[in-house]
PDB file of N, CA and C in Angstrom:
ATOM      1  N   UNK A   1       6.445   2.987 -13.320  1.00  0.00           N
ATOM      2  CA  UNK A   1       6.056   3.597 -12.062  1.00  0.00           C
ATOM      3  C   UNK A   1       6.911   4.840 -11.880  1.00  0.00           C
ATOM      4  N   UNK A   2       6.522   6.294 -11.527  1.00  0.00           N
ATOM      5  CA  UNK A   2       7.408   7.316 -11.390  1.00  0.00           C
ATOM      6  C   UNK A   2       7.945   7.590  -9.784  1.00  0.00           C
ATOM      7  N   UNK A   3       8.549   8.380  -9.608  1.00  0.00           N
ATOM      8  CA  UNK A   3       9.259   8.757  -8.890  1.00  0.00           C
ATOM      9  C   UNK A   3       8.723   8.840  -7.573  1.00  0.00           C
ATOM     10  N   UNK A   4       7.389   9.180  -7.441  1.00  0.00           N
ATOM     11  CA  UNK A   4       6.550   9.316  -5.807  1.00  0.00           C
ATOM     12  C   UNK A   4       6.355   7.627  -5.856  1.00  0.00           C
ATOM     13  N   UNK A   5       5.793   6.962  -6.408  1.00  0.00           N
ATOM     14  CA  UNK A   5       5.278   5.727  -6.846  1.00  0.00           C
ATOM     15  C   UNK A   5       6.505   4.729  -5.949  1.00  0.00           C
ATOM     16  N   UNK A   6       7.769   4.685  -6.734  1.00  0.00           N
ATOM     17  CA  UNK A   6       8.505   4.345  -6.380  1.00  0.00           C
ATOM     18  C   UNK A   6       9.564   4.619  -5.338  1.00  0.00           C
ATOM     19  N   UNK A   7       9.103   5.254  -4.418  1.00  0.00           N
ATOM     20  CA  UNK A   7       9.565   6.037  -3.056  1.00  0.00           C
ATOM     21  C   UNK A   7       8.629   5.216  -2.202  1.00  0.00           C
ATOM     22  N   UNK A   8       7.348   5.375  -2.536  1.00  0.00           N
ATOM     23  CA  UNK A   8       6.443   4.795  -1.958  1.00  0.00           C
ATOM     24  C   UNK A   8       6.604   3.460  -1.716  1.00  0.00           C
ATOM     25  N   UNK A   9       6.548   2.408  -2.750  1.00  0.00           N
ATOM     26  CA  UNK A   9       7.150   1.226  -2.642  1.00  0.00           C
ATOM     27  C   UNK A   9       8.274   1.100  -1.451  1.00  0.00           C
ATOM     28  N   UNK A  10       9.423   1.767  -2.005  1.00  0.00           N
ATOM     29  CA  UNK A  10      10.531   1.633  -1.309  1.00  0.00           C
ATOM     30  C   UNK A  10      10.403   2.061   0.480  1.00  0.00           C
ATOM     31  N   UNK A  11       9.063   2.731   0.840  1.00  0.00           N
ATOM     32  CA  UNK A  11       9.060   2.907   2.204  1.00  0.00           C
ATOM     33  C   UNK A  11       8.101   1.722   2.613  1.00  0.00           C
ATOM     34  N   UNK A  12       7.243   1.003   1.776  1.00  0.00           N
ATOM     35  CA  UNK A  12       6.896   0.209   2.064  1.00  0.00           C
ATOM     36  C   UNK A  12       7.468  -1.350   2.440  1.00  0.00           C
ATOM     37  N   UNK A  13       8.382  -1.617   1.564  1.00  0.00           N
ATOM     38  CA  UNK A  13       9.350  -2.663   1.935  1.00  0.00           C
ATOM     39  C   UNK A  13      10.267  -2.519   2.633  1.00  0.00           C
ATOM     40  N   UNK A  14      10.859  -1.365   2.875  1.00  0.00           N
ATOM     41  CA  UNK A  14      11.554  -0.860   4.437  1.00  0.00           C
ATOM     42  C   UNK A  14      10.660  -1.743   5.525  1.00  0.00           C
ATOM     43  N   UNK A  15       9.111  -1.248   5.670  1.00  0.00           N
ATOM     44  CA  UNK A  15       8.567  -1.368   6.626  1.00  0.00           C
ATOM     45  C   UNK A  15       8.148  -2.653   6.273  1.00  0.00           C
ATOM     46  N   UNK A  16       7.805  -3.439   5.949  1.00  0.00           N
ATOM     47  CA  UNK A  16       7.655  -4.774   5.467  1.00  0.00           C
ATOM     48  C   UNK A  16       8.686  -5.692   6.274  1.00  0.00           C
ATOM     49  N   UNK A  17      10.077  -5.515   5.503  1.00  0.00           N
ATOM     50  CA  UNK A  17      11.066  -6.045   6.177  1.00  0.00           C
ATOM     51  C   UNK A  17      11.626  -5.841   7.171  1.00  0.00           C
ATOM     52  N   UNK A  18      11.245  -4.636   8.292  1.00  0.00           N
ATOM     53  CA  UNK A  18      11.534  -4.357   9.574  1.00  0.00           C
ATOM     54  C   UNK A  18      10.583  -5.450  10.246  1.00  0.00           C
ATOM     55  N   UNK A  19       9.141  -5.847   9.922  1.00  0.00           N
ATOM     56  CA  UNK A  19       8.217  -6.066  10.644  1.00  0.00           C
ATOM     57  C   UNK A  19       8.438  -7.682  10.457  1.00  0.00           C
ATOM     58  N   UNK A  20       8.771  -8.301   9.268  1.00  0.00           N
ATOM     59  CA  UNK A  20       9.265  -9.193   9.467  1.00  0.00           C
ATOM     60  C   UNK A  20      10.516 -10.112  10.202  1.00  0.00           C
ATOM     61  N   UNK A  21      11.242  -9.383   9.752  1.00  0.00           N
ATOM     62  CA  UNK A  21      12.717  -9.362  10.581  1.00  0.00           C
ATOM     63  C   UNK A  21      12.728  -9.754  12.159  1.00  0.00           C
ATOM     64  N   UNK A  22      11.476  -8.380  12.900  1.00  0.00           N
ATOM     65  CA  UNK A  22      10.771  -8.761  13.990  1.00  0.00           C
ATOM     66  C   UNK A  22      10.443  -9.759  14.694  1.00  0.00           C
ATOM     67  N   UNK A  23       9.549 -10.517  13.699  1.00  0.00           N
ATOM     68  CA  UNK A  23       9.172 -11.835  13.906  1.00  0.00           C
ATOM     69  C   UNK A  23       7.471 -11.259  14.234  1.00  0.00           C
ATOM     70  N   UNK A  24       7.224 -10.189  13.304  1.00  0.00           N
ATOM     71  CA  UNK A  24       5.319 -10.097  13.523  1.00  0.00           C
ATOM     72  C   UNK A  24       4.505 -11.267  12.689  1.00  0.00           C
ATOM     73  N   UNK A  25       3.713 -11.407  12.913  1.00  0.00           N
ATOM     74  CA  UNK A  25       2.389 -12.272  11.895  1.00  0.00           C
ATOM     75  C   UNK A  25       1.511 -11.648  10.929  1.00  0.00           C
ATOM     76  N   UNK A  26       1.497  -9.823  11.326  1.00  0.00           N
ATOM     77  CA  UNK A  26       0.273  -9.608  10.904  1.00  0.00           C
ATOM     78  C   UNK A  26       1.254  -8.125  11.169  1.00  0.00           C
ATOM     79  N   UNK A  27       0.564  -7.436   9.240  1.00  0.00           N
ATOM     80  CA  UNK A  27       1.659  -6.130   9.201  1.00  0.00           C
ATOM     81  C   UNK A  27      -0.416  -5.591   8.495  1.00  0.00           C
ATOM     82  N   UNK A  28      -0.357  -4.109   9.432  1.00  0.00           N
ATOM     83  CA  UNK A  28      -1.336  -3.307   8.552  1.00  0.00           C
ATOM     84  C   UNK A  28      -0.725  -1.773   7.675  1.00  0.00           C
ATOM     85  N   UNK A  29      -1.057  -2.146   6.817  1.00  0.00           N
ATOM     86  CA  UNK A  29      -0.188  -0.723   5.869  1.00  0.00           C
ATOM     87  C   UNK A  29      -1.180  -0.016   5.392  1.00  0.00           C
ATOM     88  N   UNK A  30      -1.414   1.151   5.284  1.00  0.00           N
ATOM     89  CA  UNK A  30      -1.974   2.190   4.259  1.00  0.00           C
ATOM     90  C   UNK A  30      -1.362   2.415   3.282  1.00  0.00           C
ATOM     91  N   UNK A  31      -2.072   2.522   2.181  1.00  0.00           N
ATOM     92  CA  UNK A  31      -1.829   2.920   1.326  1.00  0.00           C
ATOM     93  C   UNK A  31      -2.437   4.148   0.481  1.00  0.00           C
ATOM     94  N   UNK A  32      -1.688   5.230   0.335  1.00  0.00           N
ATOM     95  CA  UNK A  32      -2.606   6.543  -0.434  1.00  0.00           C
ATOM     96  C   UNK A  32      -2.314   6.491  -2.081  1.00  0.00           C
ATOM     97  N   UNK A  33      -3.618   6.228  -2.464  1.00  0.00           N
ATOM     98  CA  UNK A  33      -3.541   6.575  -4.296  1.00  0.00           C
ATOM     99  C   UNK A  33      -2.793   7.760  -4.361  1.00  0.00           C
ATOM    100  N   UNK A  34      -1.749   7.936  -5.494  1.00  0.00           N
ATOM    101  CA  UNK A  34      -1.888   8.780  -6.106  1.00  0.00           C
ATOM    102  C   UNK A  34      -2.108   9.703  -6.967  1.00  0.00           C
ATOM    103  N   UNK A  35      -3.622   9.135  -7.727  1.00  0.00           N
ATOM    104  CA  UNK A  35      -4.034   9.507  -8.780  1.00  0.00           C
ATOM    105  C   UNK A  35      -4.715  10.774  -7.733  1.00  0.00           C
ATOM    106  N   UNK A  36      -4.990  12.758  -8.595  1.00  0.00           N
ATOM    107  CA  UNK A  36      -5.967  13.341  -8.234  1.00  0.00           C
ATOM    108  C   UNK A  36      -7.352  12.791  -8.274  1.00  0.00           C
ATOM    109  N   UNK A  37      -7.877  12.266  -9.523  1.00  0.00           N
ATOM    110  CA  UNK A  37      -9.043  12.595  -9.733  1.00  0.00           C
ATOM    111  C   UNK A  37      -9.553  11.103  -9.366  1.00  0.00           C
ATOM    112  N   UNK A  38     -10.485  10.554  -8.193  1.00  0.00           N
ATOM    113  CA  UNK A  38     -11.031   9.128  -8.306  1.00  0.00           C
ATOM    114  C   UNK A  38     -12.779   9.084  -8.972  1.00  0.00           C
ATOM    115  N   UNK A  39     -13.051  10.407  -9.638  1.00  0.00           N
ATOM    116  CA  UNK A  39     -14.422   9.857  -9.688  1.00  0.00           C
ATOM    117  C   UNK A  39     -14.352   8.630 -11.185  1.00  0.00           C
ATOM    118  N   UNK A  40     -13.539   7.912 -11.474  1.00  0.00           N
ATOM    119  CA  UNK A  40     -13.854   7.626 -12.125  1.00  0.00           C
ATOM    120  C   UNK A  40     -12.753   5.726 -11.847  1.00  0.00           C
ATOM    121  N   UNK A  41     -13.586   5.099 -13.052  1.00  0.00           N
ATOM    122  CA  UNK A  41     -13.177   4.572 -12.610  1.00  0.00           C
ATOM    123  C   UNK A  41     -11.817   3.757 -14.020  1.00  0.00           C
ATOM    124  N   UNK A  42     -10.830   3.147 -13.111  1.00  0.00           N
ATOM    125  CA  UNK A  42      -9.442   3.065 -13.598  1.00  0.00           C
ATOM    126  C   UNK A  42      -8.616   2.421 -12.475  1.00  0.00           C
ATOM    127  N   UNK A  43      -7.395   2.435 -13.632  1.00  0.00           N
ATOM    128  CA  UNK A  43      -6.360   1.637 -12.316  1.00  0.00           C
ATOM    129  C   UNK A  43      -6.196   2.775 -11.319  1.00  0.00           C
ATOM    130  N   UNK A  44      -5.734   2.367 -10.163  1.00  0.00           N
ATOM    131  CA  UNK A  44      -5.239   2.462  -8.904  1.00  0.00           C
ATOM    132  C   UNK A  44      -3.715   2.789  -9.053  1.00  0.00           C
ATOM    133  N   UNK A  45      -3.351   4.197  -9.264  1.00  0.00           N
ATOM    134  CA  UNK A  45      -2.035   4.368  -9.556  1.00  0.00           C
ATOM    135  C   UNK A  45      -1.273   4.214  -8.618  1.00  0.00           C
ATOM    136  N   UNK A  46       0.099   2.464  -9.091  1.00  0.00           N
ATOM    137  CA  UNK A  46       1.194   2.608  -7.823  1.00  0.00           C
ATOM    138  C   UNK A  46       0.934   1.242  -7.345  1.00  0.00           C
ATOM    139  N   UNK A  47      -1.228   1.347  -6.899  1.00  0.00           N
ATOM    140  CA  UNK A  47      -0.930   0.732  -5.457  1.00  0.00           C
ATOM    141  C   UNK A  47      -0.370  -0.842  -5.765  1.00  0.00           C
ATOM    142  N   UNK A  48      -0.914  -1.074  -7.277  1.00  0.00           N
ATOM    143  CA  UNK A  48      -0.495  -2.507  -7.158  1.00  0.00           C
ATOM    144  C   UNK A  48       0.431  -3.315  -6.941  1.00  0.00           C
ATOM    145  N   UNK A  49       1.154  -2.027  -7.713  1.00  0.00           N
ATOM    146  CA  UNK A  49       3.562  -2.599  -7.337  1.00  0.00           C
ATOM    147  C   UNK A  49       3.455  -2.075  -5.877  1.00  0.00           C
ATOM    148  N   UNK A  50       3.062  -1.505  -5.306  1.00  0.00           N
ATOM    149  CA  UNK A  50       3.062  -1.153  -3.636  1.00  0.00           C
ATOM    150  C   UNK A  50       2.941  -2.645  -2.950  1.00  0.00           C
ATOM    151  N   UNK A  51       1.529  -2.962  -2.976  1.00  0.00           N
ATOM    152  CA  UNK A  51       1.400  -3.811  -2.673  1.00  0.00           C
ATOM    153  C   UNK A  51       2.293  -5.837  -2.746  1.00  0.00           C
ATOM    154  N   UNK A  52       2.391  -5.475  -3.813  1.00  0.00           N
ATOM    155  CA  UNK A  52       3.790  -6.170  -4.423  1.00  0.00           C
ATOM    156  C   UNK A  52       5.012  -6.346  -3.399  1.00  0.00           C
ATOM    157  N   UNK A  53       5.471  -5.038  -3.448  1.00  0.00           N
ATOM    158  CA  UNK A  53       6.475  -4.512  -2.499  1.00  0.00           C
ATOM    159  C   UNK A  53       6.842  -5.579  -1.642  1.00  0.00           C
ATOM    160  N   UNK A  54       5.192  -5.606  -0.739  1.00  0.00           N
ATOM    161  CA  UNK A  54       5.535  -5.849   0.826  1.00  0.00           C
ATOM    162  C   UNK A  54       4.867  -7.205   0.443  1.00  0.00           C
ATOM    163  N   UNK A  55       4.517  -7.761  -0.572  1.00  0.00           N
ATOM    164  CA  UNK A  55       4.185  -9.573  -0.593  1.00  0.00           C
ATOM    165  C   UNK A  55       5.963  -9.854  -0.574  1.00  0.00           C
ATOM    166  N   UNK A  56       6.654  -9.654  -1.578  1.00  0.00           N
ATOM    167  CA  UNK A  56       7.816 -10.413  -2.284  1.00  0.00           C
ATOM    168  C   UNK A  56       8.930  -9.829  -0.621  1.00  0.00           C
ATOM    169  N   UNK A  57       8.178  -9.174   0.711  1.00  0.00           N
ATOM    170  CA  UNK A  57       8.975  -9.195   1.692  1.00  0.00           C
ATOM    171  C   UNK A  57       8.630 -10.538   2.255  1.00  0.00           C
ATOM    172  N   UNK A  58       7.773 -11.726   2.229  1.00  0.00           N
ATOM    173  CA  UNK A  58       7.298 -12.385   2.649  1.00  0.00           C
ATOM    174  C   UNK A  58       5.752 -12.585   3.217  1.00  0.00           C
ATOM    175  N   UNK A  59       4.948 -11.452   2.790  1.00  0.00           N
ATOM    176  CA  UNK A  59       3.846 -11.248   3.263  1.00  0.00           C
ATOM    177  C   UNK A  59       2.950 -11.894   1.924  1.00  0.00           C
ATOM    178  N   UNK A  60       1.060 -12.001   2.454  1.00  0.00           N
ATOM    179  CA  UNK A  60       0.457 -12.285   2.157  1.00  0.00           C
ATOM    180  C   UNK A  60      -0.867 -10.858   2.204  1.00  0.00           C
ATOM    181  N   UNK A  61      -1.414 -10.213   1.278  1.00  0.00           N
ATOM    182  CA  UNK A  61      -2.454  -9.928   1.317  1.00  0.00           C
ATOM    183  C   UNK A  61      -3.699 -10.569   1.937  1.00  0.00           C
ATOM    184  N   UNK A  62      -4.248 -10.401   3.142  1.00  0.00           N
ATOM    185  CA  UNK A  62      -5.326 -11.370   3.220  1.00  0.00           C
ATOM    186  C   UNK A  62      -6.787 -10.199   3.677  1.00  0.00           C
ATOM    187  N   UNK A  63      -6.603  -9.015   3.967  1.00  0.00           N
ATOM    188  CA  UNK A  63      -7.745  -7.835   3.682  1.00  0.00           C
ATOM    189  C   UNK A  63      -7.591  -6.681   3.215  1.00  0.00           C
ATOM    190  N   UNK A  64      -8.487  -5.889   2.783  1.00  0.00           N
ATOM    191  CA  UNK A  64      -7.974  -4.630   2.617  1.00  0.00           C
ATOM    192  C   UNK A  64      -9.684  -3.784   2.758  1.00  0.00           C
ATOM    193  N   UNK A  65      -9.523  -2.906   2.933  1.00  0.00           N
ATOM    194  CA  UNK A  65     -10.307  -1.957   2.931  1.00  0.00           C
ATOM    195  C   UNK A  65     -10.377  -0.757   2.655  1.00  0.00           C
ATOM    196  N   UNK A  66     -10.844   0.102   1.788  1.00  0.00           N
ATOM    197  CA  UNK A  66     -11.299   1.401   1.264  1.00  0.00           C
ATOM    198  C   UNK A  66     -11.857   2.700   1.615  1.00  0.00           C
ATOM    199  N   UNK A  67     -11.226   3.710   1.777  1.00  0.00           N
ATOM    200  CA  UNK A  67     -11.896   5.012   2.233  1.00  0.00           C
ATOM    201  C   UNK A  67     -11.447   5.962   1.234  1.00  0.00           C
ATOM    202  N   UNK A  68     -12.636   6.859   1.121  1.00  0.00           N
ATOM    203  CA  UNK A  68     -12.317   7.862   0.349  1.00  0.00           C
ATOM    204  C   UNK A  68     -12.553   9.083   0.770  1.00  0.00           C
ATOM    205  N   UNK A  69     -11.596  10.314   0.473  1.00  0.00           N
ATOM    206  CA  UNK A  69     -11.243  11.481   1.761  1.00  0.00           C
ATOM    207  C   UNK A  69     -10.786  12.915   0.544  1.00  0.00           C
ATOM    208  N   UNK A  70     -11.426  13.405   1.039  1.00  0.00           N
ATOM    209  CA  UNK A  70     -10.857  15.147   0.647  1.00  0.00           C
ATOM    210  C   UNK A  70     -10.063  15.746   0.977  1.00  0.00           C
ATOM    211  N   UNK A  71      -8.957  15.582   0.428  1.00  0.00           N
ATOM    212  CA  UNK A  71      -7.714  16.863   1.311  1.00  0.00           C
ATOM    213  C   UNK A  71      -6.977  17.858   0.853  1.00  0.00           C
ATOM    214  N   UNK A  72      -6.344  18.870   0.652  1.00  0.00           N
ATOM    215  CA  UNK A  72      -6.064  20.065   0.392  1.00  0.00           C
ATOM    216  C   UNK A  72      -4.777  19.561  -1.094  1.00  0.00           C
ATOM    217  N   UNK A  73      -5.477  18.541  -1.118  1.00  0.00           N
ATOM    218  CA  UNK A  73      -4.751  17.867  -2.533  1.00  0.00           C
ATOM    219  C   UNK A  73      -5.734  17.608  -3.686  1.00  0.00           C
ATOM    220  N   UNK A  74      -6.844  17.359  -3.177  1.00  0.00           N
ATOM    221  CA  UNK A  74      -8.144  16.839  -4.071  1.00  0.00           C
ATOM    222  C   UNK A  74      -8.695  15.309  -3.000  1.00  0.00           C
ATOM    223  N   UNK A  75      -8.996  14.884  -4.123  1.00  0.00           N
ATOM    224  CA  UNK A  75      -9.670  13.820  -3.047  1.00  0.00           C
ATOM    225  C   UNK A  75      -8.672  12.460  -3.168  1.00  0.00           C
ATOM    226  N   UNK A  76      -8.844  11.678  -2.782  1.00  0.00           N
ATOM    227  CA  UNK A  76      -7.495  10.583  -2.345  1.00  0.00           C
ATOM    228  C   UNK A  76      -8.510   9.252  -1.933  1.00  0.00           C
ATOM    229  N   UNK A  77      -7.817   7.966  -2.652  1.00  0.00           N
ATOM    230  CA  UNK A  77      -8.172   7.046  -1.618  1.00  0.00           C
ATOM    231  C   UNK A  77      -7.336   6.480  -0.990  1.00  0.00           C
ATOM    232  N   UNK A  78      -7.435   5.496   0.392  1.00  0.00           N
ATOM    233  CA  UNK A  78      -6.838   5.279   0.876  1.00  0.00           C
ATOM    234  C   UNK A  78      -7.032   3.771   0.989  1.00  0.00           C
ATOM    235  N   UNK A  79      -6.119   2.731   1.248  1.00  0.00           N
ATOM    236  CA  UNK A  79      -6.616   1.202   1.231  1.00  0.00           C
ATOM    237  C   UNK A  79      -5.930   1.313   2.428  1.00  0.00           C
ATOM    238  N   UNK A  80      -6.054   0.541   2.849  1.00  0.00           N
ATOM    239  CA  UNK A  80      -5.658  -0.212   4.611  1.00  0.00           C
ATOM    240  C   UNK A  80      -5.604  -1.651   4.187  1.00  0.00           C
ATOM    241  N   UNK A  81      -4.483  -2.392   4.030  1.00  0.00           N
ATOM    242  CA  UNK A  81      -4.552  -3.429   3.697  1.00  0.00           C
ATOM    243  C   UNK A  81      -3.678  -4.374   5.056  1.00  0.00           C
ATOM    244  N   UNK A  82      -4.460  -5.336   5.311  1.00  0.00           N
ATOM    245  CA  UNK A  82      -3.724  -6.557   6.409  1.00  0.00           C
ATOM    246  C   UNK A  82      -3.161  -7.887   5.461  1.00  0.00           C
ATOM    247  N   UNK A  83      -1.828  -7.645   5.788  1.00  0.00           N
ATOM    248  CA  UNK A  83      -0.968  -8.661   5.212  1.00  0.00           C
ATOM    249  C   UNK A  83      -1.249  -9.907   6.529  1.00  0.00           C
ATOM    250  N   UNK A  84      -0.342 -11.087   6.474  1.00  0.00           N
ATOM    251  CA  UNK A  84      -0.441 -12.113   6.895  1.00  0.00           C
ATOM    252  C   UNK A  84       0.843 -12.410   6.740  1.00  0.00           C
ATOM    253  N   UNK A  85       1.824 -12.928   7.521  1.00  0.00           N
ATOM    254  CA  UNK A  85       3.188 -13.469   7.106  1.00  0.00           C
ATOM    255  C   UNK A  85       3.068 -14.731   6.840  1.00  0.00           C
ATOM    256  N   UNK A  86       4.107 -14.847   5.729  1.00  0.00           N
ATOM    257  CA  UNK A  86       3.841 -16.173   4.948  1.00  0.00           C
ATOM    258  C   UNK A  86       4.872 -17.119   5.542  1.00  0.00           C
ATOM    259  N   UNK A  87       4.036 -17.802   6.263  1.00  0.00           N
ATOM    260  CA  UNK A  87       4.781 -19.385   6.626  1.00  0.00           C
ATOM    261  C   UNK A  87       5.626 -20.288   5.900  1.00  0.00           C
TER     262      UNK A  87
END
């Protein structure tokens, strides 16, 4: 994983473990690919150790959802994923 990749992670389990710490149930995170090009199809650069991240904070993946967006970067997707805290 390189250097944005792993920044990324690392702001994600920041926020993971703030929200737990808390005492929330239910954490929603975005997540932005950072591959340029999505017309095709391939791994999901990042998001999977991202996602990772904020399970091994105590969370659970239990939705996620997909948008795809044009921005003065190229085009990007974005997941919105709802964790679940793990009991």
């Amino acid at each position: 994983m390189g250097f944005i990749n792993n920044a990324k992670a690392g702001k994600a389990t920041d926020e993971a473990r703030k929200a737990y710490t808390e005492g929330h149930g239910v954490l929603v995170y975005k997540f932005i690919e950072a591959n340029k090009t999505s017309a095709t199809t391939a791994p999901m650069t990042g998001i999977g150790e991202q996602i990772q991240a904020v399970e091994a904070e105590g969370w659970a993946l239990a939705n996620m959802a997909a948008a795809e967006s044009k921005t003065l970067g190229g085009e990007r997707i974005g997941l919105v994923c709802l964790f679940r805290r793990r009991v």
